[in-house]
PDB file of N, CA and C in Angstrom:
ATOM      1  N   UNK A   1     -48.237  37.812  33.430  1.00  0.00           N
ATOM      2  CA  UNK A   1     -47.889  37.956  34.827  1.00  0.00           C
ATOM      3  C   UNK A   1     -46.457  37.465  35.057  1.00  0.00           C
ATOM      4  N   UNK A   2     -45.480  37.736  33.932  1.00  0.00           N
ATOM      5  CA  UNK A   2     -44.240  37.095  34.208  1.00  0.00           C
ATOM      6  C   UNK A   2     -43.460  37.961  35.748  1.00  0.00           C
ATOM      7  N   UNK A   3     -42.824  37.260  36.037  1.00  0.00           N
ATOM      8  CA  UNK A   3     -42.039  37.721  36.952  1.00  0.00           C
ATOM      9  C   UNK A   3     -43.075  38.174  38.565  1.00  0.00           C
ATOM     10  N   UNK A   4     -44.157  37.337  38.414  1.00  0.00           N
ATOM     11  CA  UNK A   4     -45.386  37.416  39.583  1.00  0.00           C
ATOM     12  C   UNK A   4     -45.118  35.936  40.366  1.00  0.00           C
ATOM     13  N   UNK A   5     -44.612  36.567  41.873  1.00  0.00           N
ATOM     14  CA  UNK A   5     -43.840  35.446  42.381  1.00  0.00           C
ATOM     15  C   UNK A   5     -45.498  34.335  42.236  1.00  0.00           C
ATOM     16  N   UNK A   6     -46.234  34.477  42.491  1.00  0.00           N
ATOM     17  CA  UNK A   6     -47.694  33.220  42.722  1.00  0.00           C
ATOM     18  C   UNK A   6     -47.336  32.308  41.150  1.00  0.00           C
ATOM     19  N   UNK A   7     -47.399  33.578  39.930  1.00  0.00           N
ATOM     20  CA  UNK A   7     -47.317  32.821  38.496  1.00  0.00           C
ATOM     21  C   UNK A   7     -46.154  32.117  38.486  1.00  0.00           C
ATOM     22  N   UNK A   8     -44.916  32.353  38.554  1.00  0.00           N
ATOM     23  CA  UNK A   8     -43.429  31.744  38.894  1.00  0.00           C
ATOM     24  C   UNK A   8     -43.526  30.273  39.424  1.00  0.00           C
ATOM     25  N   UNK A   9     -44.353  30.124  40.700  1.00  0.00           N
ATOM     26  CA  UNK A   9     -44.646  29.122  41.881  1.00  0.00           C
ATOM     27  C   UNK A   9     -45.359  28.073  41.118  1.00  0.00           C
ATOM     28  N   UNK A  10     -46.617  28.731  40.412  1.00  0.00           N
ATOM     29  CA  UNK A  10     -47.672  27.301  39.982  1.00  0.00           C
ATOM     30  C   UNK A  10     -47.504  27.078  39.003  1.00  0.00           C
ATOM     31  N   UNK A  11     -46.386  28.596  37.722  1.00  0.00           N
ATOM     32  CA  UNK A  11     -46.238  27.524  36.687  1.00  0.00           C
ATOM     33  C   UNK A  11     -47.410  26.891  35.889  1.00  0.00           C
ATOM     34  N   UNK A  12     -47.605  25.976  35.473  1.00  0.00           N
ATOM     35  CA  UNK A  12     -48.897  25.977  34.313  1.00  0.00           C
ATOM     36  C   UNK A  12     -50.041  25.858  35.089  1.00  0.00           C
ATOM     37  N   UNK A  13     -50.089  25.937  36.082  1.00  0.00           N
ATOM     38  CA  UNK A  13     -51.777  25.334  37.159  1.00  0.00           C
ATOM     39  C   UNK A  13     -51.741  26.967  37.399  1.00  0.00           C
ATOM     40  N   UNK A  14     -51.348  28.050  37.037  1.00  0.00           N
ATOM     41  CA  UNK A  14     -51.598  29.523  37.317  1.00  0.00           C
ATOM     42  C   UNK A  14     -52.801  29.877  36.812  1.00  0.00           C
ATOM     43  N   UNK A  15     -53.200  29.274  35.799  1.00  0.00           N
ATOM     44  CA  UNK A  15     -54.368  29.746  35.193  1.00  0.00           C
ATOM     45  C   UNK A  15     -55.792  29.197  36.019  1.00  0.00           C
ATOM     46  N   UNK A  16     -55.717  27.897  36.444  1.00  0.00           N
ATOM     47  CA  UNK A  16     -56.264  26.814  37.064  1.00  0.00           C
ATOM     48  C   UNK A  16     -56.435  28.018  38.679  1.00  0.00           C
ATOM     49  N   UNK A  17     -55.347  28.456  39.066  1.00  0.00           N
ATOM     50  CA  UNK A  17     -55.275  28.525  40.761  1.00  0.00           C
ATOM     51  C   UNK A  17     -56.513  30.260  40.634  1.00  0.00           C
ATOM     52  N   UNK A  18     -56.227  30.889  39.397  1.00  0.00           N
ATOM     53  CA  UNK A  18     -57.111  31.935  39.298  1.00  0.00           C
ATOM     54  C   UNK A  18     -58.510  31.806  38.697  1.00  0.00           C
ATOM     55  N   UNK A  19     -58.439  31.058  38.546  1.00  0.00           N
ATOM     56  CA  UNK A  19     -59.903  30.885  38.262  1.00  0.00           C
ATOM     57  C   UNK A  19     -60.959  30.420  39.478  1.00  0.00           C
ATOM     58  N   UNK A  20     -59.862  29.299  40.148  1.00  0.00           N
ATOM     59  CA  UNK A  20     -60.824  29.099  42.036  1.00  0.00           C
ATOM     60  C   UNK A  20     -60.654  30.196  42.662  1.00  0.00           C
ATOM     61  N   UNK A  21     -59.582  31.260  42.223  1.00  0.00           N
ATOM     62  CA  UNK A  21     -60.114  32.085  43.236  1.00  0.00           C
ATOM     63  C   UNK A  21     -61.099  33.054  42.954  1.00  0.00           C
ATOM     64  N   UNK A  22     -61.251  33.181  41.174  1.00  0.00           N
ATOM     65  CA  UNK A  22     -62.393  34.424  41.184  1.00  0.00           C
ATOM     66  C   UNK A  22     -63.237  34.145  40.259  1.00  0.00           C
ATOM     67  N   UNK A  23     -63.491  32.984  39.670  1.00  0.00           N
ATOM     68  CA  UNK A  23     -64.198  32.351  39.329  1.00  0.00           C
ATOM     69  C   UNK A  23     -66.242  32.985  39.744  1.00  0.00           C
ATOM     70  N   UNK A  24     -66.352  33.198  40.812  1.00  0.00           N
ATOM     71  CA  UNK A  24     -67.523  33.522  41.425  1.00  0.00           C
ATOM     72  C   UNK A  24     -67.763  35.265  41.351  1.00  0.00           C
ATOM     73  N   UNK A  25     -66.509  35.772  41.371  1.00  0.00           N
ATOM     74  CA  UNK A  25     -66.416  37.766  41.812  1.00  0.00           C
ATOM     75  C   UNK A  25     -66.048  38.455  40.253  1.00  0.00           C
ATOM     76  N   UNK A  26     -65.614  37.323  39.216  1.00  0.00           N
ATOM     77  CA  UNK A  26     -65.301  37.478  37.570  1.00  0.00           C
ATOM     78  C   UNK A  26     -66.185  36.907  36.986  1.00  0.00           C
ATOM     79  N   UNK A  27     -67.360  37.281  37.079  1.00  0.00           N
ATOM     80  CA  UNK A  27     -67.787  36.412  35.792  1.00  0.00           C
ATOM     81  C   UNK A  27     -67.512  36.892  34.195  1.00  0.00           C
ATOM     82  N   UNK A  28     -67.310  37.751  34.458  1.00  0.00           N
ATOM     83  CA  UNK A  28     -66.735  38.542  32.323  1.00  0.00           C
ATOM     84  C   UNK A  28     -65.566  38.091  32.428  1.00  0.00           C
ATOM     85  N   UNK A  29     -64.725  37.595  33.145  1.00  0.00           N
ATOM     86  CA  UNK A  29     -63.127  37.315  33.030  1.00  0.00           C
ATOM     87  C   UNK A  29     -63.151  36.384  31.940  1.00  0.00           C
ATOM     88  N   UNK A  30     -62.422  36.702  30.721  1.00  0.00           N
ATOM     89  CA  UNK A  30     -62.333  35.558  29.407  1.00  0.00           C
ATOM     90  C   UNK A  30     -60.428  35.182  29.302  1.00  0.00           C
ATOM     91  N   UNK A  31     -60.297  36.023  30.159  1.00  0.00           N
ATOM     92  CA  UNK A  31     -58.517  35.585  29.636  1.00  0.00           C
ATOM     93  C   UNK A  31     -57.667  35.452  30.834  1.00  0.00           C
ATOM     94  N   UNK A  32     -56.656  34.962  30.740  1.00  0.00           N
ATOM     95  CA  UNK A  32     -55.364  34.988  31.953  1.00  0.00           C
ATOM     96  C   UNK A  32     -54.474  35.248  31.260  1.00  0.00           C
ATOM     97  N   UNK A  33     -53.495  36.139  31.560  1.00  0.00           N
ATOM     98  CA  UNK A  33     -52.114  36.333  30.785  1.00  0.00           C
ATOM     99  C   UNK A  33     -52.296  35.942  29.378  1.00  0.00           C
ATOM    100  N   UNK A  34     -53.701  37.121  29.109  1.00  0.00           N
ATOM    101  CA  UNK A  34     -53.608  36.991  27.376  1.00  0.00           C
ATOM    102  C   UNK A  34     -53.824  36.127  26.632  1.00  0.00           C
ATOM    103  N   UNK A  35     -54.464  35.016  27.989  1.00  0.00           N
ATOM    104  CA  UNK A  35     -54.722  33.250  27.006  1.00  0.00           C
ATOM    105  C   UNK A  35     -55.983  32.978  27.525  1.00  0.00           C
ATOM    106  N   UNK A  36     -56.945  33.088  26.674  1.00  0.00           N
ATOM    107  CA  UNK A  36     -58.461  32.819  26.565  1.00  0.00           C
ATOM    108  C   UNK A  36     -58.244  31.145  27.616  1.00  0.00           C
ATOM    109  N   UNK A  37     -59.357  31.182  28.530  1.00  0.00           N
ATOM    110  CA  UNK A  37     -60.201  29.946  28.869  1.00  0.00           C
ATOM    111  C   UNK A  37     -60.972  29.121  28.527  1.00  0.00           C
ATOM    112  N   UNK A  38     -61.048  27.733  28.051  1.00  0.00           N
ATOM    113  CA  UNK A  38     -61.899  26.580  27.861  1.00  0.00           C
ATOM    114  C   UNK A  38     -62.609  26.392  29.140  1.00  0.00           C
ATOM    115  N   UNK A  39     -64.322  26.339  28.582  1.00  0.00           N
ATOM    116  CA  UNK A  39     -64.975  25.876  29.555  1.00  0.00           C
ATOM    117  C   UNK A  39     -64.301  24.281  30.522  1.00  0.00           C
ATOM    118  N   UNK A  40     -63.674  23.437  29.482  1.00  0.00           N
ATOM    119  CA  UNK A  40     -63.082  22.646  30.369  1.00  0.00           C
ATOM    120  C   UNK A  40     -62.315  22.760  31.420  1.00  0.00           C
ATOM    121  N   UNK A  41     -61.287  24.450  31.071  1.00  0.00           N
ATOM    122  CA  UNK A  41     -60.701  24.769  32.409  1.00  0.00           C
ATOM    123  C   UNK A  41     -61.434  25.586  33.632  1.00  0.00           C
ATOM    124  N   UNK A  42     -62.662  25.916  33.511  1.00  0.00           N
ATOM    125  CA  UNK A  42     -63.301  26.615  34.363  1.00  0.00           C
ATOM    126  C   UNK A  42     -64.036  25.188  34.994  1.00  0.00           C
ATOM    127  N   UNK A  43     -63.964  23.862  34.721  1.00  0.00           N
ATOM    128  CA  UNK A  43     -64.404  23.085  34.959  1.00  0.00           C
ATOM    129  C   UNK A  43     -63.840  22.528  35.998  1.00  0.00           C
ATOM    130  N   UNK A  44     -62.427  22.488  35.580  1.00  0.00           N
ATOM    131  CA  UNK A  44     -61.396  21.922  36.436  1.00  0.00           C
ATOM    132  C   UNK A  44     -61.085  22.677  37.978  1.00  0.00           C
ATOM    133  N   UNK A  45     -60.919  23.817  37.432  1.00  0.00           N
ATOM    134  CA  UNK A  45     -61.049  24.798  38.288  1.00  0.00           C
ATOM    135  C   UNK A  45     -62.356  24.245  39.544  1.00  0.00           C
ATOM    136  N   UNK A  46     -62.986  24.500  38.862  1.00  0.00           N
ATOM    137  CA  UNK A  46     -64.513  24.555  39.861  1.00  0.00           C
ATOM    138  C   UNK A  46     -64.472  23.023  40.400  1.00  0.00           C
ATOM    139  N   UNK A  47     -63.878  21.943  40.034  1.00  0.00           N
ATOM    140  CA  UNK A  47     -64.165  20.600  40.359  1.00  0.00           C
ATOM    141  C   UNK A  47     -62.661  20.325  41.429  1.00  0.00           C
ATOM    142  N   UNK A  48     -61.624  21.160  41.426  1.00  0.00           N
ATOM    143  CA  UNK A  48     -60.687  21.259  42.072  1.00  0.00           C
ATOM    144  C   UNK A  48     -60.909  21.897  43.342  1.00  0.00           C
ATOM    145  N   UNK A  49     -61.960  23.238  43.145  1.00  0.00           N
ATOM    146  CA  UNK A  49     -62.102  24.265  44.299  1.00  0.00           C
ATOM    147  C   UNK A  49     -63.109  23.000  45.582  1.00  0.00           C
ATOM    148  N   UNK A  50     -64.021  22.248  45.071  1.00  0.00           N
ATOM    149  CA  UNK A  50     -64.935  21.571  45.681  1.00  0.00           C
ATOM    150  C   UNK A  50     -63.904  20.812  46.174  1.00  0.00           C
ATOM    151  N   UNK A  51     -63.196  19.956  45.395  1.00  0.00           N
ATOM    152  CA  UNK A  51     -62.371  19.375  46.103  1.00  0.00           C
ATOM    153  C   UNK A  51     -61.970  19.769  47.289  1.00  0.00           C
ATOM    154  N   UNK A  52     -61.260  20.435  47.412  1.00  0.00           N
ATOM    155  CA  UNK A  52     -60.267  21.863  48.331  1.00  0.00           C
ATOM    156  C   UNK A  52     -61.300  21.830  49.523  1.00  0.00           C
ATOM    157  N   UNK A  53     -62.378  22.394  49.267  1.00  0.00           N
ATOM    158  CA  UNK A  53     -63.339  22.727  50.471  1.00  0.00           C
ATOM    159  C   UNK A  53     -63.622  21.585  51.529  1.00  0.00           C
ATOM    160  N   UNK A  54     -64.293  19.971  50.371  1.00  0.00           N
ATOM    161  CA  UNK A  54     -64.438  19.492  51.044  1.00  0.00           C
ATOM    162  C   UNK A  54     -63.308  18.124  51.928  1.00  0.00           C
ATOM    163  N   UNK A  55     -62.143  18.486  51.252  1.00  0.00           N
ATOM    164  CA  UNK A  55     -60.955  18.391  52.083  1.00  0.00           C
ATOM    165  C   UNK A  55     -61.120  18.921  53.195  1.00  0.00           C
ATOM    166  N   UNK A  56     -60.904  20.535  53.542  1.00  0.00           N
ATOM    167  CA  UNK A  56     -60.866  21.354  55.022  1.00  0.00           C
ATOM    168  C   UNK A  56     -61.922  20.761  55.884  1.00  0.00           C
ATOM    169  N   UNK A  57     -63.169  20.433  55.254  1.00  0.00           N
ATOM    170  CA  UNK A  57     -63.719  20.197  56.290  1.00  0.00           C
ATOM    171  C   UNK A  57     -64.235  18.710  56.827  1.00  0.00           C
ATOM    172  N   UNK A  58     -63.172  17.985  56.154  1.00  0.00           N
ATOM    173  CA  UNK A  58     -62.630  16.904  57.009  1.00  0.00           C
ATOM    174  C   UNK A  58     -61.340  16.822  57.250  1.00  0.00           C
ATOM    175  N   UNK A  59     -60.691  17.718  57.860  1.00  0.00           N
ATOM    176  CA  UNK A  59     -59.281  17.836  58.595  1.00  0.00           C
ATOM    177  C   UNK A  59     -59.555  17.695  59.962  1.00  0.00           C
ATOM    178  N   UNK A  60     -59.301  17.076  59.846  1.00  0.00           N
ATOM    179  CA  UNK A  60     -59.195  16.848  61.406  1.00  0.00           C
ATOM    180  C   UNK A  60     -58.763  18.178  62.133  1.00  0.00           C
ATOM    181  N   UNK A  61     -59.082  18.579  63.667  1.00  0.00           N
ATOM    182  CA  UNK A  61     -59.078  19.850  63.921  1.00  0.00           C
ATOM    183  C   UNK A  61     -57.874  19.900  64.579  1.00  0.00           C
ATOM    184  N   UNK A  62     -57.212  18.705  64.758  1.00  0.00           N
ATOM    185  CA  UNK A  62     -55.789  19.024  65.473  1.00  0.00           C
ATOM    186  C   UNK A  62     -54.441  19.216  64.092  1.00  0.00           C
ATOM    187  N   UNK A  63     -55.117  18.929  62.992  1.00  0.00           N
ATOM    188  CA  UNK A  63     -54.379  19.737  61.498  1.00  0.00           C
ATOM    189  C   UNK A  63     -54.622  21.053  61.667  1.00  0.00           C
ATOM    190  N   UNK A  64     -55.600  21.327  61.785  1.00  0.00           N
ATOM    191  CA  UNK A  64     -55.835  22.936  61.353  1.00  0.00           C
ATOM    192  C   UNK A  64     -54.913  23.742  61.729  1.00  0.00           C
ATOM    193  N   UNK A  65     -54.499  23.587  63.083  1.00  0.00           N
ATOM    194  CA  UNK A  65     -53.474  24.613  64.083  1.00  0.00           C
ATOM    195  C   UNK A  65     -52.149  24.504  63.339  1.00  0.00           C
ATOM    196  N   UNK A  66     -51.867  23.093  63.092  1.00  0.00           N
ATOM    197  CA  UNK A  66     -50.090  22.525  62.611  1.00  0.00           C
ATOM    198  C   UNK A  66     -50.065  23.518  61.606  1.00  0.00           C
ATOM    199  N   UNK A  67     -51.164  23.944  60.474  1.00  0.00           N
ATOM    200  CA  UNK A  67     -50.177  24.605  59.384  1.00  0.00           C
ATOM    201  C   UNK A  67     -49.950  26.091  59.902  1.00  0.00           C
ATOM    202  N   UNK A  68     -50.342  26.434  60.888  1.00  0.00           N
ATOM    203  CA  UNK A  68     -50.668  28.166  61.067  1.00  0.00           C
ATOM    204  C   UNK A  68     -49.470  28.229  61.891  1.00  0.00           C
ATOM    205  N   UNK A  69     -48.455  27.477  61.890  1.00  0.00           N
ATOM    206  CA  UNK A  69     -47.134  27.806  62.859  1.00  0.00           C
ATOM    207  C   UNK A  69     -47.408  27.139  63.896  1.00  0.00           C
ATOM    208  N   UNK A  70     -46.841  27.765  65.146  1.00  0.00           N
ATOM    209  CA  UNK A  70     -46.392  26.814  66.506  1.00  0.00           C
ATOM    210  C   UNK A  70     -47.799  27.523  66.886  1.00  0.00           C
ATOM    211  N   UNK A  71     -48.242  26.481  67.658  1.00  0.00           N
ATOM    212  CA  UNK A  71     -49.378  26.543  68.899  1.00  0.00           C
ATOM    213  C   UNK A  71     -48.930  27.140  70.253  1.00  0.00           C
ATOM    214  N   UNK A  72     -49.822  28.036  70.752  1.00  0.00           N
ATOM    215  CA  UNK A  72     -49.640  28.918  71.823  1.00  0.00           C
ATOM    216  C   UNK A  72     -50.335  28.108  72.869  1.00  0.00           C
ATOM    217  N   UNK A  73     -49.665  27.476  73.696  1.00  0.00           N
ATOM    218  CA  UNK A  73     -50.345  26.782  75.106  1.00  0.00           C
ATOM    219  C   UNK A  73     -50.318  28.257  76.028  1.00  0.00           C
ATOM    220  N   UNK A  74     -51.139  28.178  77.214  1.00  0.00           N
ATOM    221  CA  UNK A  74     -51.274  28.495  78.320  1.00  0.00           C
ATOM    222  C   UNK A  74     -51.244  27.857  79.529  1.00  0.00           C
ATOM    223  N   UNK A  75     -50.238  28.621  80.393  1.00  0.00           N
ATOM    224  CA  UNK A  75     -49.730  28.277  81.944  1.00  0.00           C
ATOM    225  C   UNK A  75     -51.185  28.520  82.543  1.00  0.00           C
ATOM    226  N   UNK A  76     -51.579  27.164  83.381  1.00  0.00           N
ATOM    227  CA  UNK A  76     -52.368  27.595  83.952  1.00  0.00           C
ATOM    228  C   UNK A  76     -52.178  28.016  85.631  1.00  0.00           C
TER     229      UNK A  76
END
């Protein structure tokens, strides 16, 4: 995936960032860019994704809005 701005960005956690995402919709997936997976990295993966989740859903709900850009008030 050279020259794939996402692969470029994460750099060695590329293999890691594709596996949380398809990890569940791949299950025959054995390779990333031609380089076979260790169950240890489908591990990491999967112990990273939990992480992730149960981060969001203790964000506090006045985070949630801050990353999505500026907040739209209304004139009442």
């Amino acid at each position: 995936m050279a020259g794939c701005p996402l692969a470029d960005e994460k750099g060695d956690e590329f293999k890691k960032e594709i596996l949380i995402a398809l990890m569940e919709d791949c299950s025959k997936l054995v390779k990333i860019n031609n380089e076979k997976f260790t169950p240890e990295d489908m591990a990491e993966a999967r112990t990273a994704k939990e992480e992730r989740i149960e981060a969001a859903k203790n964000k506090p709900p006045a985070e949630e809005g801050a990353e999505g850009g500026e907040e739209v008030q209304e004139d009442d």
